[in-house]
C-alpha atoms as a PDB file:
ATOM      1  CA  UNK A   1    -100.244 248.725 118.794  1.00  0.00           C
ATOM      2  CA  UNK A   2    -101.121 248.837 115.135  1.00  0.00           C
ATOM      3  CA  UNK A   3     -98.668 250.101 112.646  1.00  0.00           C
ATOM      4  CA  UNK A   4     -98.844 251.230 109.148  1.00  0.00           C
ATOM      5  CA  UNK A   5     -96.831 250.598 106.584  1.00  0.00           C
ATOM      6  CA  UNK A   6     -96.598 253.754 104.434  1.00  0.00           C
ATOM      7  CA  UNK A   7     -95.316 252.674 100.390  1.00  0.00           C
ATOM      8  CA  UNK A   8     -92.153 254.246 100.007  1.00  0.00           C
ATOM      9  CA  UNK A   9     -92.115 256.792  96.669  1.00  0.00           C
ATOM     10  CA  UNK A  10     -91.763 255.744  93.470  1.00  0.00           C
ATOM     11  CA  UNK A  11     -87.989 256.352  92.235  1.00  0.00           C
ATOM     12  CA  UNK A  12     -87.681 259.257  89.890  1.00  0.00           C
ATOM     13  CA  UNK A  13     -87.349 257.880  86.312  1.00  0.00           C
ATOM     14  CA  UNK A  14     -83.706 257.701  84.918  1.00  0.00           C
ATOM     15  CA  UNK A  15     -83.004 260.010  82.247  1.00  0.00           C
ATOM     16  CA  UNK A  16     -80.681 258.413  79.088  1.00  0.00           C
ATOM     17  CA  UNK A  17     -77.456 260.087  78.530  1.00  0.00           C
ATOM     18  CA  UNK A  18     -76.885 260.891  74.739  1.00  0.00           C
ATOM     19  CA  UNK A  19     -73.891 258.632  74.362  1.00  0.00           C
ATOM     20  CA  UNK A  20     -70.773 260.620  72.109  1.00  0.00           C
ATOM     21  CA  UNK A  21     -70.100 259.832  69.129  1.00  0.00           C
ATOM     22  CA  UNK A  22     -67.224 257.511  70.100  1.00  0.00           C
ATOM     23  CA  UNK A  23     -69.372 255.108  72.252  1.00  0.00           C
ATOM     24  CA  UNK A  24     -71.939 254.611  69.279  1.00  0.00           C
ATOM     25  CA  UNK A  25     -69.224 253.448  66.818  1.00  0.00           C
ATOM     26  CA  UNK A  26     -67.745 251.455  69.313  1.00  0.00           C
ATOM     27  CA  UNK A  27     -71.002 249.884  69.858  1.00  0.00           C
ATOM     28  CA  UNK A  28     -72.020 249.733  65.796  1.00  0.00           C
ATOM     29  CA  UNK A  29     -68.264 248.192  65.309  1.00  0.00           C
ATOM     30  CA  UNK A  30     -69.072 245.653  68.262  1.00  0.00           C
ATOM     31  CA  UNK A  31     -72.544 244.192  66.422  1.00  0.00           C
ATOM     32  CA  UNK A  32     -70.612 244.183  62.982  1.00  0.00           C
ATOM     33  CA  UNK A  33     -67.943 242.080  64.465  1.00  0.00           C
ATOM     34  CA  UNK A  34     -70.604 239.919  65.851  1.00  0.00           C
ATOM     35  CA  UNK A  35     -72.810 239.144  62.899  1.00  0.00           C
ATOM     36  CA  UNK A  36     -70.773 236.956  61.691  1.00  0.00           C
ATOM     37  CA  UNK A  37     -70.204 234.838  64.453  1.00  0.00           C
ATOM     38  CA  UNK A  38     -73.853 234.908  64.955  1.00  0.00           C
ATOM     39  CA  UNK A  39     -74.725 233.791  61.371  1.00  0.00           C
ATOM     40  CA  UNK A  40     -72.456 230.848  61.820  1.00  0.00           C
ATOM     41  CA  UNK A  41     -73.812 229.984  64.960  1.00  0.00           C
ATOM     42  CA  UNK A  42     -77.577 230.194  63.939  1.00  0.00           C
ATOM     43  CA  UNK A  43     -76.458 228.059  60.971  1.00  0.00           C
ATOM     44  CA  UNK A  44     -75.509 225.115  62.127  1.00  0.00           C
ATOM     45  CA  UNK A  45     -78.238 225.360  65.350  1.00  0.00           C
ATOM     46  CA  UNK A  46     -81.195 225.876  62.545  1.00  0.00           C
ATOM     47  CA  UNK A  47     -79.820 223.807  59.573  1.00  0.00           C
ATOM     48  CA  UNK A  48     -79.673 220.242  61.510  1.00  0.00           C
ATOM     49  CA  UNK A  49     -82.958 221.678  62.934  1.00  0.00           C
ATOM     50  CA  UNK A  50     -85.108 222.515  59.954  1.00  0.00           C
ATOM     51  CA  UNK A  51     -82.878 219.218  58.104  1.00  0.00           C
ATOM     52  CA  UNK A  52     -84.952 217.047  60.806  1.00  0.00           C
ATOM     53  CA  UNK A  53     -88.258 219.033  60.433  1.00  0.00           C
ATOM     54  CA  UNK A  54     -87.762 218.052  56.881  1.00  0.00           C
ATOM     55  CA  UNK A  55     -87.316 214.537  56.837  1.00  0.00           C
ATOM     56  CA  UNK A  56     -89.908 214.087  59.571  1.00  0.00           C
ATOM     57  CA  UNK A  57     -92.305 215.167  56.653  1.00  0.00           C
ATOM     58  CA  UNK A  58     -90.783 212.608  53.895  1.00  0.00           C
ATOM     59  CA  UNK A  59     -90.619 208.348  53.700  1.00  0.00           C
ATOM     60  CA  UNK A  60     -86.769 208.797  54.116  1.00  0.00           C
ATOM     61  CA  UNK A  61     -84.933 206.354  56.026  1.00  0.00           C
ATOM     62  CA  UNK A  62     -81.887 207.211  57.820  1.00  0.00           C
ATOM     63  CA  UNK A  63     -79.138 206.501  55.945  1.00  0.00           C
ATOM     64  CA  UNK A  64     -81.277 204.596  53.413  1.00  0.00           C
ATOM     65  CA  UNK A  65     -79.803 202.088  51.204  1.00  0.00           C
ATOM     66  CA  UNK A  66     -76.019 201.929  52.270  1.00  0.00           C
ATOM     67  CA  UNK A  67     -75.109 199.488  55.021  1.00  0.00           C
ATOM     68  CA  UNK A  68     -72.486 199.404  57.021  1.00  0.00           C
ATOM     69  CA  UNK A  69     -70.924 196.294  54.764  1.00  0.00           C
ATOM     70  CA  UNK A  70     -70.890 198.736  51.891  1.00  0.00           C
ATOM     71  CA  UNK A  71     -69.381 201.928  53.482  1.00  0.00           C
ATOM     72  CA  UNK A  72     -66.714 200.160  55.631  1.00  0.00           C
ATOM     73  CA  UNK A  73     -64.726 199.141  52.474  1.00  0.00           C
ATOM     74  CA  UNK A  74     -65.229 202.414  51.208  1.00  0.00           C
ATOM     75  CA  UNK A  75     -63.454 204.469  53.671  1.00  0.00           C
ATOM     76  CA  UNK A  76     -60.897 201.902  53.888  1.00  0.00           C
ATOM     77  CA  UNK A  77     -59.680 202.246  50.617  1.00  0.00           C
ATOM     78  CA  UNK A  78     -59.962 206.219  51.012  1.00  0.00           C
ATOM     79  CA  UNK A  79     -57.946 206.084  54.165  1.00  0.00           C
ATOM     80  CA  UNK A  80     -55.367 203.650  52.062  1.00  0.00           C
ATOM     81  CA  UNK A  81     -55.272 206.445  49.165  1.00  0.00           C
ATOM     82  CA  UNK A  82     -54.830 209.389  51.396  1.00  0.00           C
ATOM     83  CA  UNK A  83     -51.569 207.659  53.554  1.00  0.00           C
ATOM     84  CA  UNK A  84     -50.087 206.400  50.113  1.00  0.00           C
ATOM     85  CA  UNK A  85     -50.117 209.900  48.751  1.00  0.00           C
ATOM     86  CA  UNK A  86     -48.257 211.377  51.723  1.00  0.00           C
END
C-alpha cells in the first residue's frame, strides 16, 4: 500500500484591522514613556563599551599613575570630612 501525502492549503493571509484611534495613542504614549528608559539603558551599555574601544586604541594604562598608597589616604580623609560634617 502506497500512500500520498497531499500538502495541506496554504492559510488565507490575515488581513490588519485599522486599530481606533484610542489604541494608536495608547501605543504612541507607550514608546514615549519608553524612550527614556531606553536612552538610559543604551547609555550606560554603549558608554563603558565605546570607553574600552577607546582606550584599546591609546598607550593608556589603567588607572595610570595613582597607586593604591596614594588613593587610600585620600578617601580616608574624605570619609573623615563627610562623618565630621554630619
Amino acid at each position: 500500500m502506497s500512500t500520498v501525502a497531499t500538502p495541506a492549503p496554504a492559510p488565507a493571509p490575515r488581513r490588519r484591522r485599522r486599530r481606533s484611534g484610542l489604541q494608536r495613542r495608547q501605543t504612541r504614549i507607550g514608546w514615549l514613556l519608553l524612550i527614556p528608559s531606553l536612552a538610559v539603558v543604551a547609555f550606560v551599555a554603549l558608554f563603558p563599551l565605546g570607553r574600552t574601544i577607546y582606550q584599546s586604541f591609546t598607550n593608556q594604562e589603567f588607572l595610570a599613575g595613582s597607586s593604591a598608597s596614594q588613593v587610600l589616604p585620600q578617601i580616608k580623609s574624605r570619609l573623615e570630612q563627610i562623618l565630621k560634617s554630619k
